[in-house]
Every structure is written in C-alpha cells, then in structure tokens.
Protein backbone atom coordinates (compact mmCIF):
# COMPACT_ATOMS: atom_id res chain seq x y z
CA UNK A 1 -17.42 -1.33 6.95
CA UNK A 2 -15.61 1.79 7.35
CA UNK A 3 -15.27 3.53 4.38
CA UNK A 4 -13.73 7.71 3.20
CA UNK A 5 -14.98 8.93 0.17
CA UNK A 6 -13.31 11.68 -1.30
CA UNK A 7 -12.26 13.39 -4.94
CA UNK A 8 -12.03 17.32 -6.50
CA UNK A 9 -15.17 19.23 -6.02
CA UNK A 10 -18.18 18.34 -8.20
CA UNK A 11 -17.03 14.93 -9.11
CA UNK A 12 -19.87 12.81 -8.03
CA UNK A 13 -18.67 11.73 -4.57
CA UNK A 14 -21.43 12.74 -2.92
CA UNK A 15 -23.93 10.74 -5.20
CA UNK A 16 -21.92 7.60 -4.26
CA UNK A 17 -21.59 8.30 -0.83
CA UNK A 18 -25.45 8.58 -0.59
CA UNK A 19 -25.95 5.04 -2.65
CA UNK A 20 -23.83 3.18 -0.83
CA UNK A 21 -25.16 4.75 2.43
CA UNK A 22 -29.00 3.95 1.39
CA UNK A 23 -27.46 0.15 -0.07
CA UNK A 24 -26.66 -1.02 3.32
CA UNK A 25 -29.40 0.33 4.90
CA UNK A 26 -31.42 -1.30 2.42
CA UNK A 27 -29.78 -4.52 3.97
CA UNK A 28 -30.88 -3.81 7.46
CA UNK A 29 -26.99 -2.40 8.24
CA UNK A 30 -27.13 0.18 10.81
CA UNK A 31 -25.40 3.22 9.29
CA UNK A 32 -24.20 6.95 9.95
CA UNK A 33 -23.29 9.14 6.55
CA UNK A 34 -20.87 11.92 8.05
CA UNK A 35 -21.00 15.11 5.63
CA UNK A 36 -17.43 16.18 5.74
CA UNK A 37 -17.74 18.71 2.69
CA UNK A 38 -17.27 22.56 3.12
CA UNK A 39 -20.77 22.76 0.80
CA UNK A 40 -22.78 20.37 2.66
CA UNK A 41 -25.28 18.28 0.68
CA UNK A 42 -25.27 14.85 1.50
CA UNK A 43 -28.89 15.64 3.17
CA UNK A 44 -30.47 16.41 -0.15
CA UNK A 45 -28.55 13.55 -1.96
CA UNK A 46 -30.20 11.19 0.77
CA UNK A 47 -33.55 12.39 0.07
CA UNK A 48 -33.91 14.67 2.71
CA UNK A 49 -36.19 17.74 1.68
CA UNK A 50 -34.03 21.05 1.09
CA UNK A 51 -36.15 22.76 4.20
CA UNK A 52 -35.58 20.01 6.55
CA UNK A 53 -31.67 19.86 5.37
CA UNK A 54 -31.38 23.48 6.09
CA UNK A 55 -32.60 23.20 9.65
CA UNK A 56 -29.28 20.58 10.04
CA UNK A 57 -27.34 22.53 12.16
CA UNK A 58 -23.66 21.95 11.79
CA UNK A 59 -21.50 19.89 14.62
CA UNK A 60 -19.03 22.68 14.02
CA UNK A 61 -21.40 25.95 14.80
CA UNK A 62 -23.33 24.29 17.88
CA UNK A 63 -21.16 26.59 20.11
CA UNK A 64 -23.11 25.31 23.37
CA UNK A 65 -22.18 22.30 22.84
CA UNK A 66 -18.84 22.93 21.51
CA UNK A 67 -17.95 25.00 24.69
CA UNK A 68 -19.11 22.29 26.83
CA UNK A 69 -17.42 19.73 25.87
CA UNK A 70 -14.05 21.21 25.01
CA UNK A 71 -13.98 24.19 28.04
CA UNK A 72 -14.03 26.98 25.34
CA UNK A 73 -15.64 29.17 23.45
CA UNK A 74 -15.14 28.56 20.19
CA UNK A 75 -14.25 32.12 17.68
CA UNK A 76 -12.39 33.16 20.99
CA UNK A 77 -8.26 32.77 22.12
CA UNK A 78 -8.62 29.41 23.79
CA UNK A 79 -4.65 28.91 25.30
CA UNK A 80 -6.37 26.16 27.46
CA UNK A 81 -9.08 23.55 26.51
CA UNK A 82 -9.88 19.73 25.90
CA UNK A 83 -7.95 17.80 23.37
CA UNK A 84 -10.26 14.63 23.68
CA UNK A 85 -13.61 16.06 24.98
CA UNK A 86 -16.31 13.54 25.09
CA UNK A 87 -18.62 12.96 21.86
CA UNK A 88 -20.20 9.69 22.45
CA UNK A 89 -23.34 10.79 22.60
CA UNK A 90 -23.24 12.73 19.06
CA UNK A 91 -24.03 10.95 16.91
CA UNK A 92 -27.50 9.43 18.51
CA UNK A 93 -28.72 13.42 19.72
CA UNK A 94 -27.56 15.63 16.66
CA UNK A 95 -28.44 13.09 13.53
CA UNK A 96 -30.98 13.56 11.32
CA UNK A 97 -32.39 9.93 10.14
CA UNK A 98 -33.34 9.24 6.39
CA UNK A 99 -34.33 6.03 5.29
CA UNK A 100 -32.69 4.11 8.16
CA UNK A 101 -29.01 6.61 7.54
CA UNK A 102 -28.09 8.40 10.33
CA UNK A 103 -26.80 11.36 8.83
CA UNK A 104 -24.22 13.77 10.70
CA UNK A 105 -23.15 17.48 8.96
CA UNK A 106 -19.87 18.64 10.21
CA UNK A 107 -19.32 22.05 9.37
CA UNK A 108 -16.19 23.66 8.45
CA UNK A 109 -13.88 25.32 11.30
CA UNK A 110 -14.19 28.55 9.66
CA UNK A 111 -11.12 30.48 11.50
CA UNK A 112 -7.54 29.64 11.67
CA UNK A 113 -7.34 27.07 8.67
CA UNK A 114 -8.65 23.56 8.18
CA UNK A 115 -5.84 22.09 10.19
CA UNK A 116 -6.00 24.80 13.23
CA UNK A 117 -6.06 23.35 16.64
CA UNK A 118 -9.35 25.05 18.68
CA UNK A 119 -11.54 23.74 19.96
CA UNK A 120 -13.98 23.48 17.18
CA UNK A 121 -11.27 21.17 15.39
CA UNK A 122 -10.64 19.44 18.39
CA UNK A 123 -14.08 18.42 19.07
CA UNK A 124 -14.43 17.89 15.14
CA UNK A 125 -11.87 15.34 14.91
CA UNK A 126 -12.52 13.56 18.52
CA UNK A 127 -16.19 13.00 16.67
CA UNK A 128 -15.07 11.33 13.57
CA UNK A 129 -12.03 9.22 15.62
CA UNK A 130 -15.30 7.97 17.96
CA UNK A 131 -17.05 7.10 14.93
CA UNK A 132 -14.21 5.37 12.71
CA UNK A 133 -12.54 3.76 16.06
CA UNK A 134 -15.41 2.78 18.29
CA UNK A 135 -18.51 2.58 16.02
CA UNK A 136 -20.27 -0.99 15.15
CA UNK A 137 -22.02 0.50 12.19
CA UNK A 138 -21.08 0.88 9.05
CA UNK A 139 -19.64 4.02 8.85
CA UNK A 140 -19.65 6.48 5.56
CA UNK A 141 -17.56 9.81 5.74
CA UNK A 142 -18.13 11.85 2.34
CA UNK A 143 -15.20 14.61 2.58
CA UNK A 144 -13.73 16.96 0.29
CA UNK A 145 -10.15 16.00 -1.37
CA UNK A 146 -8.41 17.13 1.93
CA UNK A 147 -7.85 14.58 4.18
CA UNK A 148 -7.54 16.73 7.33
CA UNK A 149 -10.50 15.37 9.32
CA UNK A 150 -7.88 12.02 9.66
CA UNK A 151 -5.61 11.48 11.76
CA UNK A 152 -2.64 8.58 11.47
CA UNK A 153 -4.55 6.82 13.91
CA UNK A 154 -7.97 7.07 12.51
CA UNK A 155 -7.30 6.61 8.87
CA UNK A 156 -5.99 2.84 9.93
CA UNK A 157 -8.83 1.82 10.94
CA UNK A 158 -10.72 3.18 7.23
CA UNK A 159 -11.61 -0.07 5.46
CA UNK A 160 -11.55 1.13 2.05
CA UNK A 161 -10.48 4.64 0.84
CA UNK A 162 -12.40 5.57 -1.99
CA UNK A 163 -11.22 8.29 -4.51
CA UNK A 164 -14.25 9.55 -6.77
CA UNK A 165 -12.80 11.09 -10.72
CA UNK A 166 -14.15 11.65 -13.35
CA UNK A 167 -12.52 11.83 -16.99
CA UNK A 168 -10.54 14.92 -17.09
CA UNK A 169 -7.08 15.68 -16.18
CA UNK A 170 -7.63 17.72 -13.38
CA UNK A 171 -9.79 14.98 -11.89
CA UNK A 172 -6.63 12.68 -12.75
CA UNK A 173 -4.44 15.24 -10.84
CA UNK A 174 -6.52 15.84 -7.37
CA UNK A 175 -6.32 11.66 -7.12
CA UNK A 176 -3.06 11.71 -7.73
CA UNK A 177 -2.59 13.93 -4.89
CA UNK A 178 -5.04 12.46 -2.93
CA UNK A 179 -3.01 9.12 -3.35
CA UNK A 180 -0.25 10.42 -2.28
CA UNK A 181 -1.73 11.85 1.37
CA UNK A 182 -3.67 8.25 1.93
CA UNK A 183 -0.37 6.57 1.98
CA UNK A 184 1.54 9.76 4.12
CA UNK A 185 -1.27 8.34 6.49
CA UNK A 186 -0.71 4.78 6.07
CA UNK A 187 -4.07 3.65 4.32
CA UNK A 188 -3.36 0.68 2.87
CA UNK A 189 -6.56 0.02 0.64
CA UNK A 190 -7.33 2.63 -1.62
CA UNK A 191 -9.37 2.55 -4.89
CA UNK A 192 -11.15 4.56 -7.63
CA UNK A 193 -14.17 4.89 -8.90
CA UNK A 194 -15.06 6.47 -12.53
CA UNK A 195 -17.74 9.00 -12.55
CA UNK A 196 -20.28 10.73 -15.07
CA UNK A 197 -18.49 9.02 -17.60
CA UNK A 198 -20.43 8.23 -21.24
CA UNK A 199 -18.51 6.00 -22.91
CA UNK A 200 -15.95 3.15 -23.28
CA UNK A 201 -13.51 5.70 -24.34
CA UNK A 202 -14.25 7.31 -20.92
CA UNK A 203 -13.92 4.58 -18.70
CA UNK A 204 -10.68 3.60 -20.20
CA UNK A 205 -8.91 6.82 -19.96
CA UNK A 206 -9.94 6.31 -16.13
CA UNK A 207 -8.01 3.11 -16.06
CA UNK A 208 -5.00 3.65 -18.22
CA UNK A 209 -4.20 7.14 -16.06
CA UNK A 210 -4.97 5.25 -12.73
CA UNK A 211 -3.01 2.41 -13.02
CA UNK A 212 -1.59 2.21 -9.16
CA UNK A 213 -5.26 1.76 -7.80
CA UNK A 214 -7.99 -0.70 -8.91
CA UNK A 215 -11.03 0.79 -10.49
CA UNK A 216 -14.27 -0.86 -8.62
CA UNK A 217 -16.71 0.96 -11.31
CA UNK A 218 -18.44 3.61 -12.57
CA UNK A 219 -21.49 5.46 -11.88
CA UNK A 220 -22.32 6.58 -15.39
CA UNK A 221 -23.33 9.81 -16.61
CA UNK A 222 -27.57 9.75 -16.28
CA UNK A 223 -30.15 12.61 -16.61
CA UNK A 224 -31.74 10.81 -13.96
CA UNK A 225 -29.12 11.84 -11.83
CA UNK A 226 -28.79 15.43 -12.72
CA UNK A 227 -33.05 16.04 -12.50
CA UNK A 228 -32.68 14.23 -9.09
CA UNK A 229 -30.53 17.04 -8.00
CA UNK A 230 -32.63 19.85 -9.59
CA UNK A 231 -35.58 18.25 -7.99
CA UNK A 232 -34.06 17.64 -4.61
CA UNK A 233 -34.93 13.60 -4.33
CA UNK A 234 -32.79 11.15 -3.73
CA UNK A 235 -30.67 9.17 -6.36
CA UNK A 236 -31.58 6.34 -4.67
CA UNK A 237 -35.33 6.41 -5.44
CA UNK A 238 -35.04 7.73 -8.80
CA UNK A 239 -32.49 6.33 -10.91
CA UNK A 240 -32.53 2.13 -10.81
CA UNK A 241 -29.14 2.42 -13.63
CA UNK A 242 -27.42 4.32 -10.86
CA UNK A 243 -28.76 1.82 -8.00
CA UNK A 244 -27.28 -1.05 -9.53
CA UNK A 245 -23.98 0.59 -10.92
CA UNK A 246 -23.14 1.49 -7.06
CA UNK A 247 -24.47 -2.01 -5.79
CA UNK A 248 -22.07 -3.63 -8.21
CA UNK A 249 -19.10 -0.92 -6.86
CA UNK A 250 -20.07 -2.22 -3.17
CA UNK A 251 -19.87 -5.89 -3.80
CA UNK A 252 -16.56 -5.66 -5.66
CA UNK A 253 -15.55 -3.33 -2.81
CA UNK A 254 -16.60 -6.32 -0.06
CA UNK A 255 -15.00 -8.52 -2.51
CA UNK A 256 -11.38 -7.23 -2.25
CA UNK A 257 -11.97 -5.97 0.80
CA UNK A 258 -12.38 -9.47 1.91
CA UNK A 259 -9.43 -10.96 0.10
CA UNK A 260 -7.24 -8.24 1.72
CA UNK A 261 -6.45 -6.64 -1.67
C-alpha cells in the first residue's frame, strides 16, 4: 500500500498519517512514514520524544551526502549535476525507527522555490520515486497541500490519495484545489477524510461539499488528541476512539482499494 496524505495546514493530516503508519505496523507490515511537511512533525506524532526528533536531521540539509550523490554542492550555482543520483540506500541509513515505522524527514529545498531543479530537489524527488516505485513496504508520505514532491510518473503508482479537511470552507477550498492537481497528475483514486469534526452536522457538511470524492471517515475531534500533542506522545498509545476511527478509515480504504473504486 502506497498511500499520499495531504490537506491545508493544521488539518489533522499528520495525526492520520501517524495512525495508519503505527496500524500496519501493528500488523507486522514493514513500513516507512516519509515527513514531506515544511514544519516537520510526524516524529512527535509517532511517539518519538521531542529531543530525539530534533536530532532527525533532514534528507534535504545532509549536504555531504547531497553533494555526493548528485556532484554538487547544494546552496551553490550547480549548471552541471545528477538528475537520478542513487538513493537506495536512504532509507535503511538515515531513518529513525519507532514502533516498527521507519520514519524519513525530508526537509524543504529552502532556495529557488519548491519546484527548483538543484540538486537538493533532485536528490529529494529521486528519494521519494525509489520509495513509491521500487519499495515492497507499505509506504506513507504525509505532505503539505502541494503536490510537488510527485512527479507524473510517481503519483501512478500512489494507491490511494488521501485529502485530510476539516469543516470549514477554506478546508473545502485547499481540497478542491488539491483535487484538481491529483488528476493534472493522473491519480486515479482519491478520497477524503473528515477531521476534528464534533458532530453530525459536521460530518455532513463534509459530505454534501465533497461530493466528487468518497468520504472513508472521520477522525473526530478528542482532547485526547490535542493533550497527546501538548504532551509529545503518540496518538496511537493514547487515544483508543482515535485508534479505531483510523482502523475503520484503513479497512474501508483496503476495501475500495480492492474493488478498484
């Protein structure tokens, strides 16, 4: 299972990303989480202690690395340099495991624009194309409600194309848009999720103002959730509501995923 999760900023997409992520582990899945967000905190979401997160050092500021692999320094006028520079061997040396998720921070190519070509972005997006492309596991990319990191190729071979919103029109808006650059890349299978919603009333403004893409669920509004965060712990391991509201989004998701929906 391949699977982009994306949404406006502070929607709850990152709390899904992690429960799905610790799900399948749960099931004995192998699985890499690939933090895609400009604010990185997928770590903390996981579980992972805020001191240990912060020693996570970005794909996209490891300039060693970055210049050895691509031919180029990276901050520097780079005329010349590798377009598909090897990354293979990523995801196993520069991941940070939490409760059987092999999680991957990508950084943000800080000069030029998201969609710049040096070689920061080229090694960014040969690392994600490796992982979506060539990688058994399953595969969980929690990303902001760009969809630069994907290219034609790589978004193809995305199982399911999840777009996080909660009820607001704004939320309604970014989706929209969002839609709109899944199919410019020729996903064919995307869907919605509700989020930090409290009522029925909620949940059906959700549906009736996304009526091109099936709604799997909703992750409800909790306290649980929000003293998880202040307390840096994992959603996972402290809110059972939340647990079984995402399990119920995955098997719907495997569900229609299966029937080619």
């Amino acid at each position: 299972m391949k699977l982009a999760i994306t949404g406006k900023g502070g929607v709850g997409k990152t709390t899904l990303a992690s429960l799905l992520a610790r799900l399948y582990a749960a099931e004995g899945k192998s699985v890499i989480a690939i933090d895609a967000n400009p604010d990185a905190n997928l770590a903390s979401a996981l579980g992972l202690p805020l001191e240990q997160a912060r020693q996570i050092i970005p794909i996209a500021e490891m300039k060693e690395l970055i210049e050895e692999r691509t031919g180029a320094k990276p901050g520097t006028p780079a005329p010349f340099f590798k377009l598909n520079p090897r990354v293979d061997d990523i995801p196993e040396r520069f991941s940070a495991t939490i409760d059987g998720v092999k999680l991957l921070i990508m950084g943000t190519v800080k000069k030029g624009g998201g969609g710049c070509m040096c070689p920061e972005s080229a090694l960014l997006r040969n690392l994600i194309n490796h992982l979506l492309l060539r990688e058994s596991e399953v595969v969980i990319l929690d990303m902001d409600a760009g969809v630069e990191h994907l290219g034609r190729g790589t978004a193809r071979s995305v199982d399911a194309f999840i777009i996080v919103v909660e009820p607001g029109r704004r939320s309604i808006q970014t989706a929209e848009a969002i839609r709109e650059l899944a199919q410019d890349l020729g996903i064919k299978r995307s869907y919605v999720v509700g989020s930090k919603t409290t009522s029925d009333a909620d949940r059906r403004f959700i549906i009736d103002n996304m009526t091109d893409l099936e709604v799997l669920g909703f992750i409800n509004y909790s306290s649980k959730i929000i003293e998880a965060d202040l307390k840096g712990i994992s959603v996972f391991d402290s809110d059972p509501g939340a647990v079984e509201e995402a399990r119920k989004i995955k098997e719907k998701l495997e569900h229609v995923c299966k029937e080619g929906k």
